[in-house]
C-alpha atoms as a PDB file:
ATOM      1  CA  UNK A   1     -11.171  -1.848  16.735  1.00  0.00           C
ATOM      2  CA  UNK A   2     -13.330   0.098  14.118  1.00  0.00           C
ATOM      3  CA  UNK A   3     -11.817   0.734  10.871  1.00  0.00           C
ATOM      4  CA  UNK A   4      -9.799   4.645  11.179  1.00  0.00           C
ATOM      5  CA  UNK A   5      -9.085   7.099   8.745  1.00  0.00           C
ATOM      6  CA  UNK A   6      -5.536   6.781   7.732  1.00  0.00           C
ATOM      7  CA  UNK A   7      -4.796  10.529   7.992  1.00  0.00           C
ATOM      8  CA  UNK A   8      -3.404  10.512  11.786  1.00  0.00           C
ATOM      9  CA  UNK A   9      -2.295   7.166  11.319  1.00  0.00           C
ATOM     10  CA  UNK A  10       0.371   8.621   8.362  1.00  0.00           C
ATOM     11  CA  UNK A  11       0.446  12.177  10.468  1.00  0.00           C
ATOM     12  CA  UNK A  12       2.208   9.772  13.775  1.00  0.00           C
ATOM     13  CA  UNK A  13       4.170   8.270  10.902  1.00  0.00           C
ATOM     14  CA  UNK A  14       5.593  11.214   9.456  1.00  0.00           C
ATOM     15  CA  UNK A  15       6.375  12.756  12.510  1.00  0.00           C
ATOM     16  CA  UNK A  16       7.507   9.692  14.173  1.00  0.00           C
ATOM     17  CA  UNK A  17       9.927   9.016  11.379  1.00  0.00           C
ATOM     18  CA  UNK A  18       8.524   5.576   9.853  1.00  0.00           C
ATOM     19  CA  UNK A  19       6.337   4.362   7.218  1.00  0.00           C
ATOM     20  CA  UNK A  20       3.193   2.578   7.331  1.00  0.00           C
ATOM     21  CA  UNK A  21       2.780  -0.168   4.648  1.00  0.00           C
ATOM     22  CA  UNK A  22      -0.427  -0.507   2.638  1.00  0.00           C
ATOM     23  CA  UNK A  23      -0.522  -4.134   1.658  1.00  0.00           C
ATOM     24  CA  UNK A  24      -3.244  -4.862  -1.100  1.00  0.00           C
ATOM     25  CA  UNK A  25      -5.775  -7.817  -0.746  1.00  0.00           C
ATOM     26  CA  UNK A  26      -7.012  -9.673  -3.230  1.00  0.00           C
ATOM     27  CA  UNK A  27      -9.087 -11.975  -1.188  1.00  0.00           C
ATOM     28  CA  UNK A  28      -9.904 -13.975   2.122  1.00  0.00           C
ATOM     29  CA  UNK A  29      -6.580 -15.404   2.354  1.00  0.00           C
ATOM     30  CA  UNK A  30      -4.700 -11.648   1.978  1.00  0.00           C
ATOM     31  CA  UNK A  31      -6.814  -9.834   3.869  1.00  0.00           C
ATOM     32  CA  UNK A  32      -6.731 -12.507   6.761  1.00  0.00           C
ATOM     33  CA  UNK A  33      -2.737 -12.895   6.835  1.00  0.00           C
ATOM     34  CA  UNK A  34      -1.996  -9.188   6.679  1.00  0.00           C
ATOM     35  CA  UNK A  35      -4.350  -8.237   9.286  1.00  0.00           C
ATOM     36  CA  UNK A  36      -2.769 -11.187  11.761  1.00  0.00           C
ATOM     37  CA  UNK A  37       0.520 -10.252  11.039  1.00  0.00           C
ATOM     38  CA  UNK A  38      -0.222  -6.728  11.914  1.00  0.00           C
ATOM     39  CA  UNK A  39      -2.022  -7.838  14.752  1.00  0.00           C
ATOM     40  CA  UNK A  40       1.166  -9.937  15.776  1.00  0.00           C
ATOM     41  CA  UNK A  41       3.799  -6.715  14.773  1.00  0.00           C
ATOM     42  CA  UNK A  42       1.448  -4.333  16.759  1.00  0.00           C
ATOM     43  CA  UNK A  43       1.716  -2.111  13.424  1.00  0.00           C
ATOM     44  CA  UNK A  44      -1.279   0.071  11.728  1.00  0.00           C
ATOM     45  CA  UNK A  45      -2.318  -1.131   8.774  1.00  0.00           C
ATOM     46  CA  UNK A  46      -3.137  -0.028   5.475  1.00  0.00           C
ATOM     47  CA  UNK A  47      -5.136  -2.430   3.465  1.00  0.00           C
ATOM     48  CA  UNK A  48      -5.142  -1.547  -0.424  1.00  0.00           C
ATOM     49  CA  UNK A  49      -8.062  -2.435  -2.879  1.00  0.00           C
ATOM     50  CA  UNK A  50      -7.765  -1.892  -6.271  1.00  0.00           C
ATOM     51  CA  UNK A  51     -10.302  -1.178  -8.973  1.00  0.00           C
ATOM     52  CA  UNK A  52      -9.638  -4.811 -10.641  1.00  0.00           C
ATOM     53  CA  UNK A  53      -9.109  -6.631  -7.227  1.00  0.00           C
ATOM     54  CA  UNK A  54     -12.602  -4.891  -6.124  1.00  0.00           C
ATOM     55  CA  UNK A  55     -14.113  -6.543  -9.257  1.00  0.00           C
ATOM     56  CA  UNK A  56     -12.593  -9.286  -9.070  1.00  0.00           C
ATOM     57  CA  UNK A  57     -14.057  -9.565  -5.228  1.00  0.00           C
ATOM     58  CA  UNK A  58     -17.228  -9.544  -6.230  1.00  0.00           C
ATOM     59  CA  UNK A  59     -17.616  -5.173  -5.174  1.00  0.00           C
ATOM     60  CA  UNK A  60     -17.016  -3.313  -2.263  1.00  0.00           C
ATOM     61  CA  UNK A  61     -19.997  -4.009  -0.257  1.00  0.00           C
ATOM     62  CA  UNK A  62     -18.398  -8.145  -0.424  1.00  0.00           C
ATOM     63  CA  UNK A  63     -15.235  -6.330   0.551  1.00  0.00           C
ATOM     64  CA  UNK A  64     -16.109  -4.268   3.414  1.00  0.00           C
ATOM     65  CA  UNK A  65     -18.148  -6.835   4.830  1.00  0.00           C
ATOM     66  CA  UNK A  66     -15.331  -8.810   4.617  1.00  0.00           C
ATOM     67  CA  UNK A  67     -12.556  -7.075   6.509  1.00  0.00           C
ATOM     68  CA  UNK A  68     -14.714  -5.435   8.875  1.00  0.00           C
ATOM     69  CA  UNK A  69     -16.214  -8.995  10.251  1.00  0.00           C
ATOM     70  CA  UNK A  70     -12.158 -10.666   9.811  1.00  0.00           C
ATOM     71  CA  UNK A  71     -11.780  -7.550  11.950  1.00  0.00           C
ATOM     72  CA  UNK A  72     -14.619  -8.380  14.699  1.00  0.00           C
ATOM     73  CA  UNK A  73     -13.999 -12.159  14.991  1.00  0.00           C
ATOM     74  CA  UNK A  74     -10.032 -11.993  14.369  1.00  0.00           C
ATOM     75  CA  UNK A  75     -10.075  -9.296  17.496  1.00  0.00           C
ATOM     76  CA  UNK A  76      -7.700  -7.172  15.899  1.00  0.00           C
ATOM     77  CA  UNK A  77      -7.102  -4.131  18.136  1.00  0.00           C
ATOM     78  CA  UNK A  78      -4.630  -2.515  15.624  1.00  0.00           C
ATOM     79  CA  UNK A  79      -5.766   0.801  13.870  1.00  0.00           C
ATOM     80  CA  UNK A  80      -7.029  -0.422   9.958  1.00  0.00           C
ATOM     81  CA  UNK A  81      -7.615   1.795   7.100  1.00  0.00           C
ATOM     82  CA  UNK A  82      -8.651   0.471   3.692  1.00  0.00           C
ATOM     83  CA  UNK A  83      -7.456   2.857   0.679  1.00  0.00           C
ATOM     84  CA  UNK A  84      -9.125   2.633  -2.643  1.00  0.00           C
ATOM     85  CA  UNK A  85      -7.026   2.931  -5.427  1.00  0.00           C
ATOM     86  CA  UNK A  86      -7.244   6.044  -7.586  1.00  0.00           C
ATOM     87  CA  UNK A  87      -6.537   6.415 -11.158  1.00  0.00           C
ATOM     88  CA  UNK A  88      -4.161   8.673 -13.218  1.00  0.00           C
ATOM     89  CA  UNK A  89      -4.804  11.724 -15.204  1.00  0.00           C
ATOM     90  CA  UNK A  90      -2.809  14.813 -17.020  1.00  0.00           C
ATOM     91  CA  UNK A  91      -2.324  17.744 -14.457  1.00  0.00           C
ATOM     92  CA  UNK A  92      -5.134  19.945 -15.437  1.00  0.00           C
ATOM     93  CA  UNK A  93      -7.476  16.706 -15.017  1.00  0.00           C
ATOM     94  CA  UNK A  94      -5.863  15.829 -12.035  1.00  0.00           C
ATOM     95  CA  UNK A  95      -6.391  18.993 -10.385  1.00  0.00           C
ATOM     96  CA  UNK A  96     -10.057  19.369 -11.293  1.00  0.00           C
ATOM     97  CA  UNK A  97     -10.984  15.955 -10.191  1.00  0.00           C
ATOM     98  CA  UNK A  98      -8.922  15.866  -6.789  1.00  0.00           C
ATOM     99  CA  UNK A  99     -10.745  19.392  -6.130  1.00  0.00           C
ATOM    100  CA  UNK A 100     -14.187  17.413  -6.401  1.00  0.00           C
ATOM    101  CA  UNK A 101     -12.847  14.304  -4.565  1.00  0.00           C
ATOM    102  CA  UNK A 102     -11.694  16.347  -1.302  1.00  0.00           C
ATOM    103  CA  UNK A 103     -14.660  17.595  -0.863  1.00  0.00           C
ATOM    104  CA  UNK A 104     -16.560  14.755  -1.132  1.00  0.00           C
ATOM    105  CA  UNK A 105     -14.411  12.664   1.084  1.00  0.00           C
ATOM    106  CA  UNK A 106     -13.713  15.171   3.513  1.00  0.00           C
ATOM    107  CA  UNK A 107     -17.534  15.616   4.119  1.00  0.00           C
ATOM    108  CA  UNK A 108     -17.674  11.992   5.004  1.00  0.00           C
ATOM    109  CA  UNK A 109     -14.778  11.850   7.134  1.00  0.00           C
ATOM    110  CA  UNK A 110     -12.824   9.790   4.786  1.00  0.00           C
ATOM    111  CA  UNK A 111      -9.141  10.784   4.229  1.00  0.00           C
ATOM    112  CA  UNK A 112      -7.778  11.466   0.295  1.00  0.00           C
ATOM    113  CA  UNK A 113      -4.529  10.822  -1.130  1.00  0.00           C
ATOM    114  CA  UNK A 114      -3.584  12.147  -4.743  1.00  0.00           C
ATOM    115  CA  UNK A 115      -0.670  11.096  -7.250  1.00  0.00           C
ATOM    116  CA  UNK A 116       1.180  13.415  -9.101  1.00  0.00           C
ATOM    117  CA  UNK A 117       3.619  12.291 -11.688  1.00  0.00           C
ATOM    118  CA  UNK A 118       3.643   8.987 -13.763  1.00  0.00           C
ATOM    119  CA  UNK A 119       4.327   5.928 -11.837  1.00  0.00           C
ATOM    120  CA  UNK A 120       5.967   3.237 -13.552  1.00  0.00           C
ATOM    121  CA  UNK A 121       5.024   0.006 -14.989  1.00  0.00           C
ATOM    122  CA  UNK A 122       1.263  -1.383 -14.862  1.00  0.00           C
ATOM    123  CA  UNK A 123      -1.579  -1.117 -12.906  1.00  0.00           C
ATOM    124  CA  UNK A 124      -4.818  -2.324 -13.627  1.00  0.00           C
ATOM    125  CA  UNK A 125      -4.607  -1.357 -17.214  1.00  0.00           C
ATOM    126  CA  UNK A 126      -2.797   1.795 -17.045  1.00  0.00           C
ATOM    127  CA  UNK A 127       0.649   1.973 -18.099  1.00  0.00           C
ATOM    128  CA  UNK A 128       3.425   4.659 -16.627  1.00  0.00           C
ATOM    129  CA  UNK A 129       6.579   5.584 -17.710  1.00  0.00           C
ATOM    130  CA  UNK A 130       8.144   6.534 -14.517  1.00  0.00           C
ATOM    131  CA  UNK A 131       9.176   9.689 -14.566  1.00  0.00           C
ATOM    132  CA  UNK A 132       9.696  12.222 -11.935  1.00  0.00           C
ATOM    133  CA  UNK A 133       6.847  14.287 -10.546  1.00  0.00           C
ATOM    134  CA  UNK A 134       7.866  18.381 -10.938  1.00  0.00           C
ATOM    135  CA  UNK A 135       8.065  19.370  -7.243  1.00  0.00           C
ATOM    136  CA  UNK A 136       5.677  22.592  -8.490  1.00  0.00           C
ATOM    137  CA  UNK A 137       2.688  20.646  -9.472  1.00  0.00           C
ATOM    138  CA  UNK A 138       2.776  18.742  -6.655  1.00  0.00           C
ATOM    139  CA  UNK A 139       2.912  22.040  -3.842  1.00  0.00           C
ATOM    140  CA  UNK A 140      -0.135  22.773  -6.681  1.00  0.00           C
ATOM    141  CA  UNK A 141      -1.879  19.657  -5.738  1.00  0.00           C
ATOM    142  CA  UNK A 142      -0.871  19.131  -1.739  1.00  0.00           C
ATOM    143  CA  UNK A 143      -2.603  22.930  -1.516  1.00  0.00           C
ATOM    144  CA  UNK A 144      -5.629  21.364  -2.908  1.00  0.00           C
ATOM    145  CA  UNK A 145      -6.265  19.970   0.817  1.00  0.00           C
ATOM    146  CA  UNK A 146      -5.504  16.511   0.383  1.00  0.00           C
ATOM    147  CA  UNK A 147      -4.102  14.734   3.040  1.00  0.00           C
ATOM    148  CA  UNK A 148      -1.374  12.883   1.601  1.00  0.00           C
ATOM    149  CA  UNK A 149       0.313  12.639  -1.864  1.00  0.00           C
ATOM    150  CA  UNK A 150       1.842   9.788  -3.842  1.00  0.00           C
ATOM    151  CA  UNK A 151       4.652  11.638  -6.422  1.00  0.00           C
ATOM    152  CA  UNK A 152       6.694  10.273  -8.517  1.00  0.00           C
ATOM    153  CA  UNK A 153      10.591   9.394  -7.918  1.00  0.00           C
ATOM    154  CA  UNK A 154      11.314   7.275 -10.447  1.00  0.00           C
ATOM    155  CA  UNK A 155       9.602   3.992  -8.640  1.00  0.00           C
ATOM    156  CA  UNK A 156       7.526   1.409 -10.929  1.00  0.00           C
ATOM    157  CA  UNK A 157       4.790  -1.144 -10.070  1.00  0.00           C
ATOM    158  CA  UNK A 158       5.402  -4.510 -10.638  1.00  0.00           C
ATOM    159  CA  UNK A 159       8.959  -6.004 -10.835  1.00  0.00           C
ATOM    160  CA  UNK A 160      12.090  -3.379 -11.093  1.00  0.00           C
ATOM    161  CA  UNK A 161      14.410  -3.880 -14.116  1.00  0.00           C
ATOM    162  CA  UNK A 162      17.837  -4.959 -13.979  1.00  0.00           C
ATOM    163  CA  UNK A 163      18.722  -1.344 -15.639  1.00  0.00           C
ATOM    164  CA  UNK A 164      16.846   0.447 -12.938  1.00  0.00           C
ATOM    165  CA  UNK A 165      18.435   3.759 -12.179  1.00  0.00           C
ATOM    166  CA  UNK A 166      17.027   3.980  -8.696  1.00  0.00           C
ATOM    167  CA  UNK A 167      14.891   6.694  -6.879  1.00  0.00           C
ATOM    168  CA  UNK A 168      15.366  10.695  -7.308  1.00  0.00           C
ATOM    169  CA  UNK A 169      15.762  11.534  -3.657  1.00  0.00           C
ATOM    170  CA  UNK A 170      16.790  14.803  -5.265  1.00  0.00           C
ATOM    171  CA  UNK A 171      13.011  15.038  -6.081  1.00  0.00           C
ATOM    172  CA  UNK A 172      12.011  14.104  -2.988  1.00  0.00           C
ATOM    173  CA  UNK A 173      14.131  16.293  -0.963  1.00  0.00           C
ATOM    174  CA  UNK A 174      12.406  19.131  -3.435  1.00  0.00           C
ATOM    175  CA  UNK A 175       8.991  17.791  -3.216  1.00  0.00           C
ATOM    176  CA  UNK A 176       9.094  17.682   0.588  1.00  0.00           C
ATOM    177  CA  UNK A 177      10.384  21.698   0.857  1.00  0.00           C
ATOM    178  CA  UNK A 178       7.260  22.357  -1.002  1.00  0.00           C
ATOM    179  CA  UNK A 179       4.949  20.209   0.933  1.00  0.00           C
ATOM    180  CA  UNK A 180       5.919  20.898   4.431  1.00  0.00           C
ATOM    181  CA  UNK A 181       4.709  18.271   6.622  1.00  0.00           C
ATOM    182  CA  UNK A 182       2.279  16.043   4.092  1.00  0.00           C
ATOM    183  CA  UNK A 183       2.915  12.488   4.621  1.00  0.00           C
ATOM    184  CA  UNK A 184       4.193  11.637   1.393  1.00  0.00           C
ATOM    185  CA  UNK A 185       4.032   8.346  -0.350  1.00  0.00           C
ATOM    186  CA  UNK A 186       5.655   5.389  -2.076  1.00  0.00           C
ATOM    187  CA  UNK A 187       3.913   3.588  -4.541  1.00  0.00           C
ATOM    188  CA  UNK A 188       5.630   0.517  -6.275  1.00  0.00           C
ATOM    189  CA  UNK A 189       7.811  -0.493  -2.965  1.00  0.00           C
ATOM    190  CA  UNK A 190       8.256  -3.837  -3.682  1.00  0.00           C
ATOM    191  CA  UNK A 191      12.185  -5.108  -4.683  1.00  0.00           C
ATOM    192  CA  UNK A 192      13.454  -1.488  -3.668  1.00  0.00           C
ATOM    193  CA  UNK A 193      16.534  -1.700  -2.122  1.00  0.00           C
ATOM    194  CA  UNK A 194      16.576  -1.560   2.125  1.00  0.00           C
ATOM    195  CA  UNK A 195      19.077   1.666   1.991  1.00  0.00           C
ATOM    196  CA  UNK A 196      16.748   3.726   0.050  1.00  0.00           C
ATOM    197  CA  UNK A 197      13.385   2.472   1.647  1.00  0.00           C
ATOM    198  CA  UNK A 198      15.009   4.071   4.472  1.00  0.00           C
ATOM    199  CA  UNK A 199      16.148   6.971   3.108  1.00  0.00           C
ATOM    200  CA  UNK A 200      13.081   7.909   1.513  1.00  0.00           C
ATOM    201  CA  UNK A 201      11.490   7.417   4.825  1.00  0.00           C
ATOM    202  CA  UNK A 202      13.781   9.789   6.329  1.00  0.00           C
ATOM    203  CA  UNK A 203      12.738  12.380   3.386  1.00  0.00           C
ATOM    204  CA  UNK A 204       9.620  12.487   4.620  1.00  0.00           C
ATOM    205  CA  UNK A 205       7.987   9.176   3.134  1.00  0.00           C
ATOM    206  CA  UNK A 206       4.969   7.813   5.397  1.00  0.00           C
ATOM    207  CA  UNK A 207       3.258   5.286   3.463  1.00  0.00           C
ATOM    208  CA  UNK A 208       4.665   2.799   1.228  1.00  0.00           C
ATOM    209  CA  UNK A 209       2.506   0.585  -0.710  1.00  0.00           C
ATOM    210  CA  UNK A 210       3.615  -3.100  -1.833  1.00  0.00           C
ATOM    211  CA  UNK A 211       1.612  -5.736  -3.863  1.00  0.00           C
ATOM    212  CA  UNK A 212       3.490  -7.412  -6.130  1.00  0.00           C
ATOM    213  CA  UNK A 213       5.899  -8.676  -3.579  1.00  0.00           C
ATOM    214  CA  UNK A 214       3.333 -10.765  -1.584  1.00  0.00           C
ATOM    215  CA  UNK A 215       2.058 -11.942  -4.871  1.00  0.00           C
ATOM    216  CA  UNK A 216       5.272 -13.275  -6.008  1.00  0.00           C
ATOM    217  CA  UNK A 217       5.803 -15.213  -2.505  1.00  0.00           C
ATOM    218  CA  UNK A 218       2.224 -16.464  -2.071  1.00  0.00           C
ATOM    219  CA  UNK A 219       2.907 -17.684  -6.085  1.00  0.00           C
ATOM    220  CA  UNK A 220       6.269 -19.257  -5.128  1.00  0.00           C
ATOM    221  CA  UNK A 221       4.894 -21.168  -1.862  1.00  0.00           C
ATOM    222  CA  UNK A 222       1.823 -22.315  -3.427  1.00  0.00           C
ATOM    223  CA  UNK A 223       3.863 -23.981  -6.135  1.00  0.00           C
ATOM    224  CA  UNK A 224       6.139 -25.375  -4.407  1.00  0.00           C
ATOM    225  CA  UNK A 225       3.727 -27.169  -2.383  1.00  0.00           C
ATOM    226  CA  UNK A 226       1.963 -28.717  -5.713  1.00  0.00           C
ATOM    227  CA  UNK A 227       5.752 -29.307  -7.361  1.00  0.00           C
ATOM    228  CA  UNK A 228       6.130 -31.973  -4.252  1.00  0.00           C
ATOM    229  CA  UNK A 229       2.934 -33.538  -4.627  1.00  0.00           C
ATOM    230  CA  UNK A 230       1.586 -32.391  -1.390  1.00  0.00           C
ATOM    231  CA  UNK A 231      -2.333 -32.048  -3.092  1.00  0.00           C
ATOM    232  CA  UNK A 232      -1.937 -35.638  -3.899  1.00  0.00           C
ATOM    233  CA  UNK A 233      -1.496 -36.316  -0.417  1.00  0.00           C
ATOM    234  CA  UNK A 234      -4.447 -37.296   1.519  1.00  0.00           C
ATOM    235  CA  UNK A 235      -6.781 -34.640   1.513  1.00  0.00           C
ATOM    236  CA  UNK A 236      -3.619 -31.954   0.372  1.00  0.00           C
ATOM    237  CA  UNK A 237      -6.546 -30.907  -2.328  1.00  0.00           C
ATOM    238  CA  UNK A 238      -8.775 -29.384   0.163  1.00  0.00           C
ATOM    239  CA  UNK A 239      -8.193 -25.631  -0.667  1.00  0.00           C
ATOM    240  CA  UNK A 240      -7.486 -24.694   3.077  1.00  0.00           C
ATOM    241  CA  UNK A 241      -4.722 -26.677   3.061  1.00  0.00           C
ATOM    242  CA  UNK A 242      -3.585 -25.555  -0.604  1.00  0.00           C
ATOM    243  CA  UNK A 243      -3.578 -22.394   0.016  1.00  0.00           C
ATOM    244  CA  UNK A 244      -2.153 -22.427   3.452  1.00  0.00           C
ATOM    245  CA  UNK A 245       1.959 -22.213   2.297  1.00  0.00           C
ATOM    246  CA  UNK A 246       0.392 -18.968   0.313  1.00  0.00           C
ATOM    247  CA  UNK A 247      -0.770 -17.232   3.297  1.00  0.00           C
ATOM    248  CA  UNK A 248       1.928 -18.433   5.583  1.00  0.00           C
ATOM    249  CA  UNK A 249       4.492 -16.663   2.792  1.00  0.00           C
ATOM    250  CA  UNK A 250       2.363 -13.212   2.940  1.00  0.00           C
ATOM    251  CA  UNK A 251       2.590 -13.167   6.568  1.00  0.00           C
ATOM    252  CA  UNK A 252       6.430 -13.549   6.380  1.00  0.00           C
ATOM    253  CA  UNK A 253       6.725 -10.919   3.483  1.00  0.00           C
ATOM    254  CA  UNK A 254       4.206  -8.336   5.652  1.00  0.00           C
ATOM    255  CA  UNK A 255       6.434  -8.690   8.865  1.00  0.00           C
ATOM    256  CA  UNK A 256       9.594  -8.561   6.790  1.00  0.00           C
ATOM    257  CA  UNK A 257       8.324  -5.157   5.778  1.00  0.00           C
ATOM    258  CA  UNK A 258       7.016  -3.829   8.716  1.00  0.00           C
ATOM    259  CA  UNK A 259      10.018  -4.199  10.095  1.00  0.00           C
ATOM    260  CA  UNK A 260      11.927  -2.592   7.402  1.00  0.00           C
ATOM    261  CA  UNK A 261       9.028   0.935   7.438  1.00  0.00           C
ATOM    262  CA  UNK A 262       9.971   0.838  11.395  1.00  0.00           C
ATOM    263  CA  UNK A 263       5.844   0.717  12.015  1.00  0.00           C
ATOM    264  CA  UNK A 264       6.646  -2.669  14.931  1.00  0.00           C
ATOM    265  CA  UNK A 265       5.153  -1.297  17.754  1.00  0.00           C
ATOM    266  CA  UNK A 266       3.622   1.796  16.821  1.00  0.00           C
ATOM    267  CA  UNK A 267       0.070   1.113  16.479  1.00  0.00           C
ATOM    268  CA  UNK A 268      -1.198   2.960  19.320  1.00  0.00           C
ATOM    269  CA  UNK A 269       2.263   5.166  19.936  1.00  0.00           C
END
């Protein structure tokens, strides 16, 4: 199947009463084990490319290329959208910009999302504090004709602190009255607890991104496999084979949270 635009995709979501994940890539190796693990969960897809993991990819043109021949050859049959990441501004800024960026996408058929509201911890550079998103400013943005909006709830990218106080579903809750039926969305989802993944899903959440997560378990599996020697073993050096308990450990991490959004099984309901 052709890559899709993921506005019906988070549209059957929200309605439907799950989330889809957006799972970033960062190269070959990502971008093949999410896309066979959706394949395998008979989920939609988001695949999530950021401005340094575009660099770092060698530009879009590499990347495109890239998914939509793993794609072709992998016959994956599940609907695929790839989201590129957006950056963060003050309101005023925000509002200008997303005005020119709806148009432009919209001409070409490609879906928008906007952020309103800090998001905590890093991202490529750009540091949030975390706090909430007023519910106003983001009715102000949603009415700018996007087609979904990321707000924040008190989530953070990266790693959650010990002294984490949780998400506002107080905010949410608001947010949503003001919003209506915008899929909204969840940046920073990895270490949140199940019970409030589910609640926020419930509140109206239809897209929840996670990145750091498979990071942390391709990290984890890949050194495990050179803290036993195994590269030392035979031809263990070859990188297919080094980088095989990495990919293996996304694919568990990208089922474990398909299950979790509830998107098993929904790709074409």
């Amino acid at each position: 199947m052709a890559l899709v635009s993921a506005t019906e995709m988070l549209q059957k979501a929200k309605a439907g009463h799950y989330a889809v994940g957006q799972f970033n890539i960062n190269n070959l190796e990502w971008t093949k084990a999410i896309l066979l693990t959706a394949q395998e969960c008979n989920s939609p897809v988001i695949l999530g490319v950021s401005e340094g993991a575009g660099k770092y990819m060698g530009g879009y043109d590499v990347i495109m290329g890239m998914v939509n021949g793993m794609i072709k050859d992998q016959n994956i049959t599940v609907p695929v959208a790839v989201h590129l990441d957006h950056g963060s501004y003050d309101h005023e800024e925000n509002i200008e910009k997303t005005k020119i960026l709806v148009n432009a996408a919209h001409v070409n058929g490609v879906s928008i999302e906007a952020e309103v509201g800090s998001i905590g911890g890093e991202e490529d550079g750009v540091i949030g504090m975390g706090e909430c998103a007023d519910p106003a400013q983001c009715k102000q943005v949603a009415d700018l004709g996007v087609d979904f909006l990321a707000a924040g709830i008190g989530n953070i990218h990266g790693k959650y602190p010990e002294n984490w106080a949780g998400l506002s579903f107080e905010t949410l809750d608001a947010i949503q009255a003001k919003t209506g039926d915008m899929p909204l969305v969840l940046h920073g989802g990895t270490g949140i607890p199940a019970d409030m993944i589910k609640k926020a899903i419930a509140l109206g959440v239809a897209k929840i991104n996670v990145n750091t997560e498979c990071q942390l378990a391709f990290q984890e599996a890949t050194r495990k496999y050179i803290e036993e020697g195994k590269d030392l073993q035979g031809k263990g050096f070859d990188p297919r084979k080094l980088l095989a308990p990495g990919a293996e450990a996304i694919k568990a991490t990208v089922k474990e949270k398909m299950e979790l959004f509830g998107s098993v099984g929904k790709a074409f309901n």
